[in-house]
Protein backbone atom coordinates (compact mmCIF):
# COMPACT_ATOMS: atom_id res chain seq x y z
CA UNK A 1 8.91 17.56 22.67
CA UNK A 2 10.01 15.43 20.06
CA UNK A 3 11.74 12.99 22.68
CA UNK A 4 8.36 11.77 23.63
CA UNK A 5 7.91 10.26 20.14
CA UNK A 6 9.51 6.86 20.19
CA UNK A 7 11.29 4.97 16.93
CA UNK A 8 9.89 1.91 16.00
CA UNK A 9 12.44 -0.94 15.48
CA UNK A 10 12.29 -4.27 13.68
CA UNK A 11 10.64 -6.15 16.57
CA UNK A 12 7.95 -3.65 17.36
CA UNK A 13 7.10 -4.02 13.70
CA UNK A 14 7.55 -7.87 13.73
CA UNK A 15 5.18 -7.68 16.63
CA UNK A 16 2.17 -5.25 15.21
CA UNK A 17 2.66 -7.35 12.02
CA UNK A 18 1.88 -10.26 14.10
CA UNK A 19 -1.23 -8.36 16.29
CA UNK A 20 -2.68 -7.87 13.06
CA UNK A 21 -2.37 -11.46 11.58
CA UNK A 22 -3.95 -12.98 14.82
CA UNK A 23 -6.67 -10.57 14.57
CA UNK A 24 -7.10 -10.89 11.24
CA UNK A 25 -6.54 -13.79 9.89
CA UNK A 26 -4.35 -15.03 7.43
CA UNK A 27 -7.59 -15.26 4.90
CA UNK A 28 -8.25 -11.05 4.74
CA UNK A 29 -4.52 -9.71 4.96
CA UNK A 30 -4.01 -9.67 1.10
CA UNK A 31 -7.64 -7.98 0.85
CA UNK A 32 -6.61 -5.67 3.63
CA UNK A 33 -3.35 -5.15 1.42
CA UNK A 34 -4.98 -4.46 -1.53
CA UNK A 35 -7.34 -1.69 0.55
CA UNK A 36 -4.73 -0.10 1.35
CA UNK A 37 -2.36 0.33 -1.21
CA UNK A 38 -5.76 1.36 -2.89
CA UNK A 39 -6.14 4.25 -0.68
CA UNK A 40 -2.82 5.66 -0.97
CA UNK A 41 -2.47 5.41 -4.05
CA UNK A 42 -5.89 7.68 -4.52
CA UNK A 43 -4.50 9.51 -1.81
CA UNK A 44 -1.60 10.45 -3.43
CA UNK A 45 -3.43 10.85 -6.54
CA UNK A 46 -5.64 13.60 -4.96
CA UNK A 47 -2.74 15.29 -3.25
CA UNK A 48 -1.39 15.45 -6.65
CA UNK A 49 2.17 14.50 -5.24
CA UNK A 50 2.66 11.16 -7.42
CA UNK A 51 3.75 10.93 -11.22
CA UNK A 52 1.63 7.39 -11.19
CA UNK A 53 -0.97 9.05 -13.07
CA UNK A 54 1.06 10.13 -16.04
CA UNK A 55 2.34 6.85 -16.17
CA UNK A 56 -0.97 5.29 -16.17
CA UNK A 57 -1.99 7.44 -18.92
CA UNK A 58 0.56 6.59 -21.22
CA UNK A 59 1.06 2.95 -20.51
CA UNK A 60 -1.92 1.52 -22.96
CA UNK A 61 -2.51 -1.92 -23.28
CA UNK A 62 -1.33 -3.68 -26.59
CA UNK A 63 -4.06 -5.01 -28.60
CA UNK A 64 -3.74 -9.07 -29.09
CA UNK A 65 -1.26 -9.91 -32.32
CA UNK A 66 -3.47 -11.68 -35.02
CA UNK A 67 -1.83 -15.02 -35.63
């Protein structure tokens, strides 16, 4: 059953990679990038299977030193 799965080497990914930049566009990959590491990262969030939030929470920002 599980033979009918194939594995997907470097040039299978080199060619999907380069599918998606013709059909794309070089202009919306980092937007489509951004989507996406977006969605997993909510994904995971939701899941509750990622420590991200607990980092988030405790990494504050530092307020501007007064000069």
């Amino acid at each position: 059953m599980f033979g009918l799965i194939p594995q997907f080497g470097p040039w299978e990914l080199i060619l999907v990679l380069v599918i998606v930049l013709v059909i794309f566009g070089p202009g919306k990959l980092p937007g489509i990038g951004k989507a996406i590491g977006s969605s997993l990262k909510e994904f995971k969030k939701a899941t509750g299977g990622s420590d991200t939030e607990e980092k988030d929470q405790k990494e504050e920002p530092k307020p501007p030193k007064a000069e």
